[in-house]
Protein backbone atom coordinates (compact mmCIF):
# COMPACT_ATOMS: atom_id res chain seq x y z
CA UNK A 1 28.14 4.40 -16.83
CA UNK A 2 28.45 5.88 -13.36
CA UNK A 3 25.25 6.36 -12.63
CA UNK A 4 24.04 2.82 -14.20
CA UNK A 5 26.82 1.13 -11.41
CA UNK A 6 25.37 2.88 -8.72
CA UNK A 7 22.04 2.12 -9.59
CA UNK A 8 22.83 -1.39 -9.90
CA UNK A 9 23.54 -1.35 -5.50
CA UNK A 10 20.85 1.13 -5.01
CA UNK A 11 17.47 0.62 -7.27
CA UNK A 12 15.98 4.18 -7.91
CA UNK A 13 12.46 2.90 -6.46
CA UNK A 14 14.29 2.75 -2.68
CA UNK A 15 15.90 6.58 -3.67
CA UNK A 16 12.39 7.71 -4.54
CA UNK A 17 11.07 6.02 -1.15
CA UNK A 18 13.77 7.03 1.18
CA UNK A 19 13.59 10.78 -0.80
CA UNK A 20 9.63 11.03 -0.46
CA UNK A 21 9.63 9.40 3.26
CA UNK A 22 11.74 12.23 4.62
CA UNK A 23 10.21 14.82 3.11
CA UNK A 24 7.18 13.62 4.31
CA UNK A 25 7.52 12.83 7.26
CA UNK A 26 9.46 16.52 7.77
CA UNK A 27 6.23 18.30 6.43
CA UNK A 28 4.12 16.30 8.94
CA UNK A 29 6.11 18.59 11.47
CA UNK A 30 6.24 21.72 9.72
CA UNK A 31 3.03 22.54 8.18
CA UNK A 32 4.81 25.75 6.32
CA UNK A 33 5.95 22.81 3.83
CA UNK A 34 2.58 21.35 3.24
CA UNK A 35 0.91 24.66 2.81
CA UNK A 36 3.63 25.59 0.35
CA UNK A 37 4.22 22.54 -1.56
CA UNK A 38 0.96 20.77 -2.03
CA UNK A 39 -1.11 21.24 -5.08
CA UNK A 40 -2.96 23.98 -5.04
CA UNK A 41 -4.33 24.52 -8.96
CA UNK A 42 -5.38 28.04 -8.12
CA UNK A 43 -1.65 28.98 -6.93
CA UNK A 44 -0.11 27.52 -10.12
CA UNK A 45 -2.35 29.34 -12.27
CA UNK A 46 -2.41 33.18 -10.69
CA UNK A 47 0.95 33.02 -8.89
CA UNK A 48 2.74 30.30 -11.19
CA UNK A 49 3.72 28.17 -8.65
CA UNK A 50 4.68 25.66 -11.30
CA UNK A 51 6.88 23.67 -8.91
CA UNK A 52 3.55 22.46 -7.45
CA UNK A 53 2.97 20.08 -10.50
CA UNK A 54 6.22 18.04 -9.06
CA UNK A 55 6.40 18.70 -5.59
CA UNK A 56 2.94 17.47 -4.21
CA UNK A 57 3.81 14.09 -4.49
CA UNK A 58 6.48 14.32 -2.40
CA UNK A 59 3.66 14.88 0.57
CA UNK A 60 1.45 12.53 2.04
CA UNK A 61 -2.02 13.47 3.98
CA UNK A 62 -0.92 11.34 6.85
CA UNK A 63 0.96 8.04 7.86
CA UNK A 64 -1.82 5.80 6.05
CA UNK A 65 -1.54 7.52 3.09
CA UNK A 66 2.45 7.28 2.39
CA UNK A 67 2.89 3.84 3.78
CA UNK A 68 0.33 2.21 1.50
CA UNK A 69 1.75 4.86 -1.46
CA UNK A 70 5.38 3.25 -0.81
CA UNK A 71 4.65 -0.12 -0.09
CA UNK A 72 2.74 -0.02 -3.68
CA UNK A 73 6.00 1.34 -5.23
CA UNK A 74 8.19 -1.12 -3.80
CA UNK A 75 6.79 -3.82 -4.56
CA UNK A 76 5.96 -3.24 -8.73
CA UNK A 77 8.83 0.08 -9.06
CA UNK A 78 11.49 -3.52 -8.23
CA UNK A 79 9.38 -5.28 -11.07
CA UNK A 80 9.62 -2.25 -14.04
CA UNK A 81 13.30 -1.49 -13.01
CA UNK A 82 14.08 -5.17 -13.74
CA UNK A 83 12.33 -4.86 -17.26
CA UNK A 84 13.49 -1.67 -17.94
CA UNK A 85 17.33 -2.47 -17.43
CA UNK A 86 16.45 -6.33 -19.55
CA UNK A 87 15.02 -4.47 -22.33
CA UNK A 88 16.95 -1.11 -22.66
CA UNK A 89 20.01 -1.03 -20.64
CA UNK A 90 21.50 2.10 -19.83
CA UNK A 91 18.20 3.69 -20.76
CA UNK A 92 16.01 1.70 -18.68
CA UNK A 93 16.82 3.91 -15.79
CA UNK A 94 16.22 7.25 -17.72
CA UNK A 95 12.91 5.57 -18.69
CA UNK A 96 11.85 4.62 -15.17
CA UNK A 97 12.09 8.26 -14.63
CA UNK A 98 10.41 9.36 -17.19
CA UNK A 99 7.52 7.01 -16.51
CA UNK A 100 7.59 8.46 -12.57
CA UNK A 101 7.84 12.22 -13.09
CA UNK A 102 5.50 11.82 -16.04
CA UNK A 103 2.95 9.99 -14.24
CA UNK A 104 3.00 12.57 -11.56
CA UNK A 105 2.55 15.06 -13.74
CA UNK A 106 -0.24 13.20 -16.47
CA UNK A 107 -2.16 12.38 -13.12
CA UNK A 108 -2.83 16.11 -12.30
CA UNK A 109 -3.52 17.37 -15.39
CA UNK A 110 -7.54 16.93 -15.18
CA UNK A 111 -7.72 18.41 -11.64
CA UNK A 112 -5.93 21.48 -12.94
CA UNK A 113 -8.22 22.36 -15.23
CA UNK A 114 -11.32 21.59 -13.13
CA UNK A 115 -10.01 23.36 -10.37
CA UNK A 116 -7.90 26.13 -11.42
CA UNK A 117 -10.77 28.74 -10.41
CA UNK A 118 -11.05 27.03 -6.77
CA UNK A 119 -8.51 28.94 -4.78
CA UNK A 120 -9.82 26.01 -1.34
CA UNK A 121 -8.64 22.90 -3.49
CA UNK A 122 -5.42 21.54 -2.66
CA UNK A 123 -4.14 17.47 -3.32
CA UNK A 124 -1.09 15.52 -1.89
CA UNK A 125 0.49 12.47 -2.78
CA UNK A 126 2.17 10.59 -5.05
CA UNK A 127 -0.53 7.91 -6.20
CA UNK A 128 -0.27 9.40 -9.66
CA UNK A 129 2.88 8.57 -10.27
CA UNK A 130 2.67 4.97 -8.15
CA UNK A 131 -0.63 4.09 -9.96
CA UNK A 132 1.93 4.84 -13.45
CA UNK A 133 4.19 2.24 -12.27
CA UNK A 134 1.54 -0.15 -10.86
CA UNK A 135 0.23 -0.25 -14.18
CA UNK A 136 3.24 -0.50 -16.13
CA UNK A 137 4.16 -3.78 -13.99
CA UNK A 138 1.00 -5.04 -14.36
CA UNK A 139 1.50 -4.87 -18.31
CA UNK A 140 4.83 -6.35 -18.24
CA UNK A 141 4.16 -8.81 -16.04
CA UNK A 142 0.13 -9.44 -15.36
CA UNK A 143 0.51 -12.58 -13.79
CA UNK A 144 3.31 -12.87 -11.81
CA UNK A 145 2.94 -13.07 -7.54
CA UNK A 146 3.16 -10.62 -5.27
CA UNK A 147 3.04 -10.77 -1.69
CA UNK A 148 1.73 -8.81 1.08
CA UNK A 149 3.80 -9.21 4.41
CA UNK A 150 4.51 -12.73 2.73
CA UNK A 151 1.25 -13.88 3.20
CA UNK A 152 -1.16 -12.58 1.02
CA UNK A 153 -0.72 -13.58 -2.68
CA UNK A 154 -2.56 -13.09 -5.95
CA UNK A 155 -1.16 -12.37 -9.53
CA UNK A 156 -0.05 -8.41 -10.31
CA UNK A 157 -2.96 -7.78 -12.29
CA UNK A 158 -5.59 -9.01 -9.22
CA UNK A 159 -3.29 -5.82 -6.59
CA UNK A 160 -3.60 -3.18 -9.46
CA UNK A 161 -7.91 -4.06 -9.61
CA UNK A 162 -7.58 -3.98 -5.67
CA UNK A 163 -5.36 -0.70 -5.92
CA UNK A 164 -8.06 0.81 -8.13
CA UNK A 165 -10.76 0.08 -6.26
CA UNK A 166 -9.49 1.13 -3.09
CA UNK A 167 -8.89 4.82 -5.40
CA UNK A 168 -12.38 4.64 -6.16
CA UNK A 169 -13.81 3.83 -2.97
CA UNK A 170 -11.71 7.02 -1.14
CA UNK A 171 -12.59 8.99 -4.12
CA UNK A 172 -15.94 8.78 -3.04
CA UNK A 173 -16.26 9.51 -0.09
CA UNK A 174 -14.05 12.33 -0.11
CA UNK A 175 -13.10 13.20 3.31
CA UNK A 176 -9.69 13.82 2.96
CA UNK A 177 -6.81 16.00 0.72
CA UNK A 178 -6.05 13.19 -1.40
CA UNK A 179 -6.12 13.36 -5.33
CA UNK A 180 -7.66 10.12 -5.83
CA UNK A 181 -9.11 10.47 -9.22
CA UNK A 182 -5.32 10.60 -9.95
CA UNK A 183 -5.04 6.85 -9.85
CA UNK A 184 -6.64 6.67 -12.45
CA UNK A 185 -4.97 9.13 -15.09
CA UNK A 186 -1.79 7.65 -13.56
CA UNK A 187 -2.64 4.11 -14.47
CA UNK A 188 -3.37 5.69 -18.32
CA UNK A 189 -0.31 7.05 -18.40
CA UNK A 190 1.73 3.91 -17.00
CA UNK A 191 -0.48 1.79 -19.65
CA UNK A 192 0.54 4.01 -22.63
CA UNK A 193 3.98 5.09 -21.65
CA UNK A 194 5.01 1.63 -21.35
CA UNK A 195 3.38 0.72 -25.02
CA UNK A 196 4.90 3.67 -26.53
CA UNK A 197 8.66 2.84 -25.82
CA UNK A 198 8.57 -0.37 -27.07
CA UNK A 199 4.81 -1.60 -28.35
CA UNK A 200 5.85 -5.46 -28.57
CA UNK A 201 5.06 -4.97 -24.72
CA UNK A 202 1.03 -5.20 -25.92
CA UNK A 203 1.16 -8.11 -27.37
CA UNK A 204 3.21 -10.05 -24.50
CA UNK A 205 0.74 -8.68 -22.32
CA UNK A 206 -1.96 -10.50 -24.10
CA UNK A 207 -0.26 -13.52 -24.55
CA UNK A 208 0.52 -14.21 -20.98
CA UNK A 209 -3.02 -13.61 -19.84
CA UNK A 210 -4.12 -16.17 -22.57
CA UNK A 211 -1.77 -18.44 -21.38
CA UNK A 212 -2.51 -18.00 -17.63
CA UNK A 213 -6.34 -18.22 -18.40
């Protein structure tokens, strides 16, 4: 009950910002941090550096990367709390974390076991776990507005293709120590997280999209 009254002042997507900003922002500095903390499938496997799996996504390549990572969660983390605490009370909070540290962890998974051998691979970021919560806003709410700096506009489901592409697009051209293939397992994970703790969500999904088409 505590914890549910506090959350109530201070959402857990602005705890997850404000926690992820600063230790960002302090690894940006100290290098020590990034070398120690960023995913690194090699480490986990031969020196079980397990802590890995949860703590890269607490690091950022560079200002870029966690502004557009945070301004992502804001703006669709607001959008799955609100659902979360309609639909399941007390539990929606325990499920928003689930759905984050989940996502963070789902999102990884594949580049684990394709790099596990490659001791020169390391990823940073939390766009699995964003790209979990993008997607499980888009499915409880496809159609709704969101707006960039007030001014730019389209329905949920329009960001998430945008979001997407943009993973696709860096993924490509691969010049920097982002994980962006992790969008993608992320936005699985969102999708069938959200399903699996109550599957009505599905079918509302559907029927809104009819309805807006």
């Amino acid at each position: 009950m505590l914890l549910q009254q506090i959350f109530t002042f201070v959402p857990m997507t602005l705890i997850i910002i404000i926690i992820t900003a600063l230790v960002s922002i302090i690894a940006f500095q100290k290098h020590d941090i990034m070398y120690k903390y960023q995913f690194n499938p090699y480490f986990v496997k031969n020196n079980n550096e397990w802590i890995r799996f949860f703590s890269h996504a607490l690091l950022h390549a560079d200002w870029m990367h966690l502004i557009f990572n945070m301004l992502v969660l804001y703006f669709f983390g607001s959008v799955v709390e609100s659902y979360f605490d309609l639909y399941f009370g007390d539990k929606g909070i325990l499920y928003f974390l689930l759905l984050y540290i989940g996502g963070i962890i789902f999102a990884v998974l594949p580049t684990y076991r394709k790099h596990q051998n490659d001791i020169y691979y390391n990823s940073v970021g939390a766009s699995g776990a964003v790209s979990a919560v993008l997607f499980s806003s888009v499915l409880l709410d496809p159609v709704r507005d969101l707006c960039l700096y007030g001014v730019l506009c389209f329905p949920g489901i329009i960001w998430a293709l945008i979001y997407l592409g943009y993973s696709f697009y860096m993924g490509r051209r691969g010049k920097d120590n982002i994980n962006h293939d992790a969008h993608f397992w992320g936005a699985i994970f969102g999708i069938v997280f959200t399903i699996a703790i109550r599957p009505s969500f599905a079918v509302e999904f559907l029927d809104k999209i009819a309805n807006f088409i």
